[in-house]
C-alpha atoms as a PDB file:
ATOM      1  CA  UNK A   1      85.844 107.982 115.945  1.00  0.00           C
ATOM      2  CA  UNK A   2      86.956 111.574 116.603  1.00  0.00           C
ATOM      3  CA  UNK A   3      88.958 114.290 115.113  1.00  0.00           C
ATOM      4  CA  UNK A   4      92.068 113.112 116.354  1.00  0.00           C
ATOM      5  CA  UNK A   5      91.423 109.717 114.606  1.00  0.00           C
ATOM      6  CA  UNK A   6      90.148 111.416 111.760  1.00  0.00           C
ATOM      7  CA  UNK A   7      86.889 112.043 111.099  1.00  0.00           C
ATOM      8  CA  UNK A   8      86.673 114.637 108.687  1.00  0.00           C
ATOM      9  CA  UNK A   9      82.687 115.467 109.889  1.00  0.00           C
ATOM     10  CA  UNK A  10      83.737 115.522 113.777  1.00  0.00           C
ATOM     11  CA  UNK A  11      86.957 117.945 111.917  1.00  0.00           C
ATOM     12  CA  UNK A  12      83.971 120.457 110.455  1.00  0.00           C
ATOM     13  CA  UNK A  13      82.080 120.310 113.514  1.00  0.00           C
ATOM     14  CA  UNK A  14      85.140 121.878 115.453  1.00  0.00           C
ATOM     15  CA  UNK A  15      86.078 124.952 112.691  1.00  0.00           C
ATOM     16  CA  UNK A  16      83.756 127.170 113.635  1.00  0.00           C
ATOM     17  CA  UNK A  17      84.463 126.622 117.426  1.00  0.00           C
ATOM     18  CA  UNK A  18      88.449 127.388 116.658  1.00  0.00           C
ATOM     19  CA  UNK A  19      87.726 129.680 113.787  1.00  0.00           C
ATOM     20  CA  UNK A  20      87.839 132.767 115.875  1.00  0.00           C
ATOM     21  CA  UNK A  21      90.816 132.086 117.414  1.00  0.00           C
ATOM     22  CA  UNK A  22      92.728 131.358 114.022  1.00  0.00           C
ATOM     23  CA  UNK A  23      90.784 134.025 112.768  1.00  0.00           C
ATOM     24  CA  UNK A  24      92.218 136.956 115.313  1.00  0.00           C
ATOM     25  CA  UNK A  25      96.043 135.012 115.117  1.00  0.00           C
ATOM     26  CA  UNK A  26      95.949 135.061 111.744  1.00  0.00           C
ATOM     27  CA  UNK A  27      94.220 139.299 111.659  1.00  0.00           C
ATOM     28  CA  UNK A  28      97.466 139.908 114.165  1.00  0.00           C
ATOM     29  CA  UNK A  29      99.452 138.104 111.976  1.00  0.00           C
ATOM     30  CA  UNK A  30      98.591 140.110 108.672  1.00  0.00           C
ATOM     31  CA  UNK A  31      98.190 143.586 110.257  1.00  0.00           C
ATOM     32  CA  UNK A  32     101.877 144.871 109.231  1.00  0.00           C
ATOM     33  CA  UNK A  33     101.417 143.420 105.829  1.00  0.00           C
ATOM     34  CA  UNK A  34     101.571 146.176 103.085  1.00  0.00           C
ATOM     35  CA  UNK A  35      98.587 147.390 101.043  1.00  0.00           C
ATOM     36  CA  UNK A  36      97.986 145.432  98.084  1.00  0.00           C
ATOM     37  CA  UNK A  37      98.532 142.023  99.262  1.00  0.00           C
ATOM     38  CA  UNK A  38      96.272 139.385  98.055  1.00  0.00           C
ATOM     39  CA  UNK A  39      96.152 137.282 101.000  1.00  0.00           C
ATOM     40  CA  UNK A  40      94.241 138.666 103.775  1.00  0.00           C
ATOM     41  CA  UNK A  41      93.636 136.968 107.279  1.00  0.00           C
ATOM     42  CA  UNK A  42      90.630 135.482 106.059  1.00  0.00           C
ATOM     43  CA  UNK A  43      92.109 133.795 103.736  1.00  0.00           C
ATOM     44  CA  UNK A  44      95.142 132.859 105.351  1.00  0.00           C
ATOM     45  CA  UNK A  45      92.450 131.145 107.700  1.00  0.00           C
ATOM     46  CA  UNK A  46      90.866 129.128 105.186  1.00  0.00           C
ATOM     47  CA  UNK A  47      93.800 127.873 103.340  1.00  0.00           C
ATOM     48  CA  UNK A  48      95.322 126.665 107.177  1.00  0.00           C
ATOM     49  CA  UNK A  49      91.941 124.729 107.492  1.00  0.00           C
ATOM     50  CA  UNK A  50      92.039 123.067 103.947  1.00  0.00           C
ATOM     51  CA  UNK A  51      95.362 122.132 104.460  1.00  0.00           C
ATOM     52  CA  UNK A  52      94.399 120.944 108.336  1.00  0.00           C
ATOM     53  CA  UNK A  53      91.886 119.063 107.313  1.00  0.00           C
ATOM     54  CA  UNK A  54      92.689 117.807 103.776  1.00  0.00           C
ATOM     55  CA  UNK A  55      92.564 114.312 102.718  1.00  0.00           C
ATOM     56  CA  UNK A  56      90.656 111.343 105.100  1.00  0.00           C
ATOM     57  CA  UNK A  57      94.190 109.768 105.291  1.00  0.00           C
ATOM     58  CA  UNK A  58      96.131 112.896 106.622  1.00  0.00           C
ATOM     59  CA  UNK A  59      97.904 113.415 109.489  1.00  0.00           C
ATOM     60  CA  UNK A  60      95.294 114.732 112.566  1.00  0.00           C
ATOM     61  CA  UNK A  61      95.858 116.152 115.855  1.00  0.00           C
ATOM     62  CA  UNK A  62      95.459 114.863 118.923  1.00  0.00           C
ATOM     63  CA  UNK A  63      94.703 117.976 121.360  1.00  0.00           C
ATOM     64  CA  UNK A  64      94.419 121.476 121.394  1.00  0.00           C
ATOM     65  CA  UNK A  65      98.205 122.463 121.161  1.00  0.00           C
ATOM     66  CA  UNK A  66      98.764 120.156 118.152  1.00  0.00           C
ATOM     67  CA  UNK A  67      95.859 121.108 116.624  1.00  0.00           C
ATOM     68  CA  UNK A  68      97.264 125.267 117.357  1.00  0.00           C
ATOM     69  CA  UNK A  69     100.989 123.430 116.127  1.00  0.00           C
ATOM     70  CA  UNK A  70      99.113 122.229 112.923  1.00  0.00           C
ATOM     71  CA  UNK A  71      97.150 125.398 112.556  1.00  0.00           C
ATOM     72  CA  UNK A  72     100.644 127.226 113.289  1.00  0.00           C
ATOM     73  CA  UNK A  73     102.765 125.327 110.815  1.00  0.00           C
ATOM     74  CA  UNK A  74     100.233 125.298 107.872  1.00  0.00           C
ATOM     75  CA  UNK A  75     100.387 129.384 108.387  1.00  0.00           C
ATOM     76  CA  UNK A  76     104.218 129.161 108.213  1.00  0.00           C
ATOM     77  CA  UNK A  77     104.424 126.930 105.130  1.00  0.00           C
ATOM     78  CA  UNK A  78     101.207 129.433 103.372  1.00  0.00           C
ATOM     79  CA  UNK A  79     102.860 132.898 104.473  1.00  0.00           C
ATOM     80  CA  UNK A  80     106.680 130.951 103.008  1.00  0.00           C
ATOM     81  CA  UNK A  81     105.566 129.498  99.764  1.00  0.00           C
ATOM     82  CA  UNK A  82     104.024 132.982  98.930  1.00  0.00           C
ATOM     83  CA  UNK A  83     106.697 134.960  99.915  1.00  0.00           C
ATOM     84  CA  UNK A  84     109.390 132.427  97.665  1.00  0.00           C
ATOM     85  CA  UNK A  85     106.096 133.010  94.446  1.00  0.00           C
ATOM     86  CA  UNK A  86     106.646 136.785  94.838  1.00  0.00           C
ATOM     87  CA  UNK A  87     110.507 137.107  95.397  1.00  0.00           C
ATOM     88  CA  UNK A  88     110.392 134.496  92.120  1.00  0.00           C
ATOM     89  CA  UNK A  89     108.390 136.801  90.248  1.00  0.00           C
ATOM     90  CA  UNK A  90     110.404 139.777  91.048  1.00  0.00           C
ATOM     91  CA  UNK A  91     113.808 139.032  91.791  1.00  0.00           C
ATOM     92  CA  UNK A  92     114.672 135.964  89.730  1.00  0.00           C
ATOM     93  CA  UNK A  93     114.564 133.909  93.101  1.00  0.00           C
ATOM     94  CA  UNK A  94     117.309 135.806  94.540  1.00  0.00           C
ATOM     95  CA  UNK A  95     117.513 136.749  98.313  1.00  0.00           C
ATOM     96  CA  UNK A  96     118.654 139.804  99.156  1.00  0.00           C
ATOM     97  CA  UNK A  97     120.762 140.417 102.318  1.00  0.00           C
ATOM     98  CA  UNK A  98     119.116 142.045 105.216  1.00  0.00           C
ATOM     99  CA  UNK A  99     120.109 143.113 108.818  1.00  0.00           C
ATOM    100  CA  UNK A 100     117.687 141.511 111.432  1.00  0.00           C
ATOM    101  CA  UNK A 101     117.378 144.455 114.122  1.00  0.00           C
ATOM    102  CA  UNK A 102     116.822 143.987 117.849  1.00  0.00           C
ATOM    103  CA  UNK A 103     113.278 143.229 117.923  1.00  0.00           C
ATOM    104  CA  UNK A 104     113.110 142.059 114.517  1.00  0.00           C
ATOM    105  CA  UNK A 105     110.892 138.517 115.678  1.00  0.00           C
ATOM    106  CA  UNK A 106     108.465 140.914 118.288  1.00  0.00           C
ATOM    107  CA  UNK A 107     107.241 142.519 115.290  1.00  0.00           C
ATOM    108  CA  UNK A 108     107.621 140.759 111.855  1.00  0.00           C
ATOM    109  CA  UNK A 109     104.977 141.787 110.080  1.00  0.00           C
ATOM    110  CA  UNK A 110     106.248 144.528 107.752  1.00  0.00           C
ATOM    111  CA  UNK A 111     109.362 143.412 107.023  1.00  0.00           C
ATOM    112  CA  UNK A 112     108.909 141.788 103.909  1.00  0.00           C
ATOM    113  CA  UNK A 113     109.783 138.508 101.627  1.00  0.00           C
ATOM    114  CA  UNK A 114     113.635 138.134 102.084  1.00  0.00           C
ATOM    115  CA  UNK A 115     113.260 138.181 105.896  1.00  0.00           C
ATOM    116  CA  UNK A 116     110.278 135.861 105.733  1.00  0.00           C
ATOM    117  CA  UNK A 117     112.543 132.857 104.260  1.00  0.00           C
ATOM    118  CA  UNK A 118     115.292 133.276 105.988  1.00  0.00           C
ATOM    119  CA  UNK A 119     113.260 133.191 109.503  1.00  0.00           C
ATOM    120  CA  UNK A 120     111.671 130.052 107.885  1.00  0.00           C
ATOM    121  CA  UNK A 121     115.211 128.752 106.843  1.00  0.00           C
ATOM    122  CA  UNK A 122     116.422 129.251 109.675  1.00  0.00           C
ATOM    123  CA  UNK A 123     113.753 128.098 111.886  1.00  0.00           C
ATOM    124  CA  UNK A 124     114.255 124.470 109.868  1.00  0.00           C
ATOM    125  CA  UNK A 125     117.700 124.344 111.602  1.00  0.00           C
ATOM    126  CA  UNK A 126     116.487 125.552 115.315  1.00  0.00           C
ATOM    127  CA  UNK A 127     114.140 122.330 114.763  1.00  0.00           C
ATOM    128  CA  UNK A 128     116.918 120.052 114.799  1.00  0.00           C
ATOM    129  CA  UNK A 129     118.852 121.818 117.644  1.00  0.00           C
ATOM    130  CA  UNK A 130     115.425 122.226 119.794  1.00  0.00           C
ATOM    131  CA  UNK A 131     112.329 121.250 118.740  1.00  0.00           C
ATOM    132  CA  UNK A 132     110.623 123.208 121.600  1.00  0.00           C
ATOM    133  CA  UNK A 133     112.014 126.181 121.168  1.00  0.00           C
ATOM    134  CA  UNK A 134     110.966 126.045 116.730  1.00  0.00           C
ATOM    135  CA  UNK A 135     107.622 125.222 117.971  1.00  0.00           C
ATOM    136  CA  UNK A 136     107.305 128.230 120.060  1.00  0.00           C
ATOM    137  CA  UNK A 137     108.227 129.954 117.371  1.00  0.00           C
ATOM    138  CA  UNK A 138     106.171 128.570 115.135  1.00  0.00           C
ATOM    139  CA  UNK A 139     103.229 129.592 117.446  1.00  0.00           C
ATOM    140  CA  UNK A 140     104.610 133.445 118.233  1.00  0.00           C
ATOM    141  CA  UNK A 141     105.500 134.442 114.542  1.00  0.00           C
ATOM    142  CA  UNK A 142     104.078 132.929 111.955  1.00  0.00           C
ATOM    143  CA  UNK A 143     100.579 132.110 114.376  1.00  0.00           C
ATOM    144  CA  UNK A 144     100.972 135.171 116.383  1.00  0.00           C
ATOM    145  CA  UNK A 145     100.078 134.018 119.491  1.00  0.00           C
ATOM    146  CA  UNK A 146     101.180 135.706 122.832  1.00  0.00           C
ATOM    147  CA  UNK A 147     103.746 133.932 125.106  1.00  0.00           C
ATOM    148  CA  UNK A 148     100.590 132.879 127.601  1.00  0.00           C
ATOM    149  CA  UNK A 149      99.109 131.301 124.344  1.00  0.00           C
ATOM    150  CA  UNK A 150     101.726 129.665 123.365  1.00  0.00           C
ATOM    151  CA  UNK A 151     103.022 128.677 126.709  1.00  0.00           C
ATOM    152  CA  UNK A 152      99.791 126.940 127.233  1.00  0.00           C
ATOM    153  CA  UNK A 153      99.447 125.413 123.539  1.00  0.00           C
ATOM    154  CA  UNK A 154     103.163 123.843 124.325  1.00  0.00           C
ATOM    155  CA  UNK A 155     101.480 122.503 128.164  1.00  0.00           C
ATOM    156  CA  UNK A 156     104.417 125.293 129.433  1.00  0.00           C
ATOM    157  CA  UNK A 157     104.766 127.573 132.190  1.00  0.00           C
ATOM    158  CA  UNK A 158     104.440 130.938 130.810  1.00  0.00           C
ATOM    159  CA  UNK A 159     107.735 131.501 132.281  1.00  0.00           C
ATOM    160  CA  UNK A 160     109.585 128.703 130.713  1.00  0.00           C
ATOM    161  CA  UNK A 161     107.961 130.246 127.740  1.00  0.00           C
ATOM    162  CA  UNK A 162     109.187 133.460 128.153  1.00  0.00           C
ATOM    163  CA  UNK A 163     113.151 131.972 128.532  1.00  0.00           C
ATOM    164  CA  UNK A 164     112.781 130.035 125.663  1.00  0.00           C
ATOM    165  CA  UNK A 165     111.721 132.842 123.585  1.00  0.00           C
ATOM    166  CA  UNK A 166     114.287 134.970 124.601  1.00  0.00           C
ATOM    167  CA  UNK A 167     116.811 132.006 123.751  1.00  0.00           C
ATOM    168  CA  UNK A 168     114.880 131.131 119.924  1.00  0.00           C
ATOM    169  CA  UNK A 169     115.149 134.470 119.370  1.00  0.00           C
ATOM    170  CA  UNK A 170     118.796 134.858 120.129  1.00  0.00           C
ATOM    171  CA  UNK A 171     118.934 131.695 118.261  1.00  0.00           C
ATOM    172  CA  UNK A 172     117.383 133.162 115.389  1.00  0.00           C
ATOM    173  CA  UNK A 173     119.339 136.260 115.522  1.00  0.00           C
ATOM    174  CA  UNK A 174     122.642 134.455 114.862  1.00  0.00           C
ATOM    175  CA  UNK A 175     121.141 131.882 112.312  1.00  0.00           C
ATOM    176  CA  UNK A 176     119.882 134.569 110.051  1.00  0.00           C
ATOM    177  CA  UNK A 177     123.469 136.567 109.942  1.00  0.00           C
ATOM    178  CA  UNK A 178     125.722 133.732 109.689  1.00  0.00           C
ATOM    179  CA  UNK A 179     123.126 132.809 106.218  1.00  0.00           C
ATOM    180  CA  UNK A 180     123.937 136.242 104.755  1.00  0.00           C
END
């Protein structure tokens, strides 16, 4: 029995040889954040893993670009679920209108809450028209991997990456104003 299947020893085995990597994607991820946050790329980390590896009858993956999907989408859903808990708190749940500039999924970081769910929103509906194209952007903004990352976590040519980045984005661009 291996990860893949399950094995929640072969599972802790692996963390420290991926921990690095999830470490620096999740460090790139976090360094626009603003002072004062609570979650820091450490801790973004850790919280990925528990929910990676959590219960014996979970989900696993089955190579290294799932596993980078799963590390990927458990960032999204951590990073999303705090942002909601904060806008909540402050704003009675309300999100507030914004204008998503030119380069507005190159650089996310500093943005802030509102812009955060309606990415995520958004990104729920570019799943159904492309799955490919939601993964990659899975992998480039919420894991903050480069396109020759990605492009290899997705078994793509860098290339193809590139296009389809270009296209999510432009994707993403027009999903975000249409939902204001």
């Amino acid at each position: 029995m291996d990860a893949a299947d399950g094995d929640r020893r072969t599972a802790a085995d692996l963390f420290p040889l991926v921990y690095a990597e999830l470490r620096r994607l999740a460090a790139a991820r976090m360094a626009g954040q603003a002072a004062g946050r609570t979650l820091d790329a450490t801790a973004l980390v850790h919280e990925a893993y528990i929910r990676l590896v959590g219960p014996a009858d979970g989900p696993r993956w089955a190579d290294r670009s799932h596993f980078f999907a799963a590390a990927a989408e458990a960032m999204r859903h951590i990073l999303v679920d705090r942002a909601r808990r904060r806008n909540a708190l402050k704003r009675g749940g309300a999100v507030a209108r914004i204008d998503l500039p030119e380069d507005a999924l190159a650089a996310p970081d500093h943005r802030g809450d509102a812009e955060l769910i309606a990415v995520d929103e958004a990104l729920d509906r570019l799943a159904e028209a492309d799955p490919q194209a939601a993964e990659l952007v899975k992998l480039r903004y919420f894991a903050g991997m480069s396109i020759p990352d990605a492009a290899d976590a997705l078994g793509i040519a860098p290339r193809t990456a590139d296009r389809l980045w270009a296209y999510a984005r432009a994707w993403l661009r027009t999903a975000v104003g249409e939902g204001r």
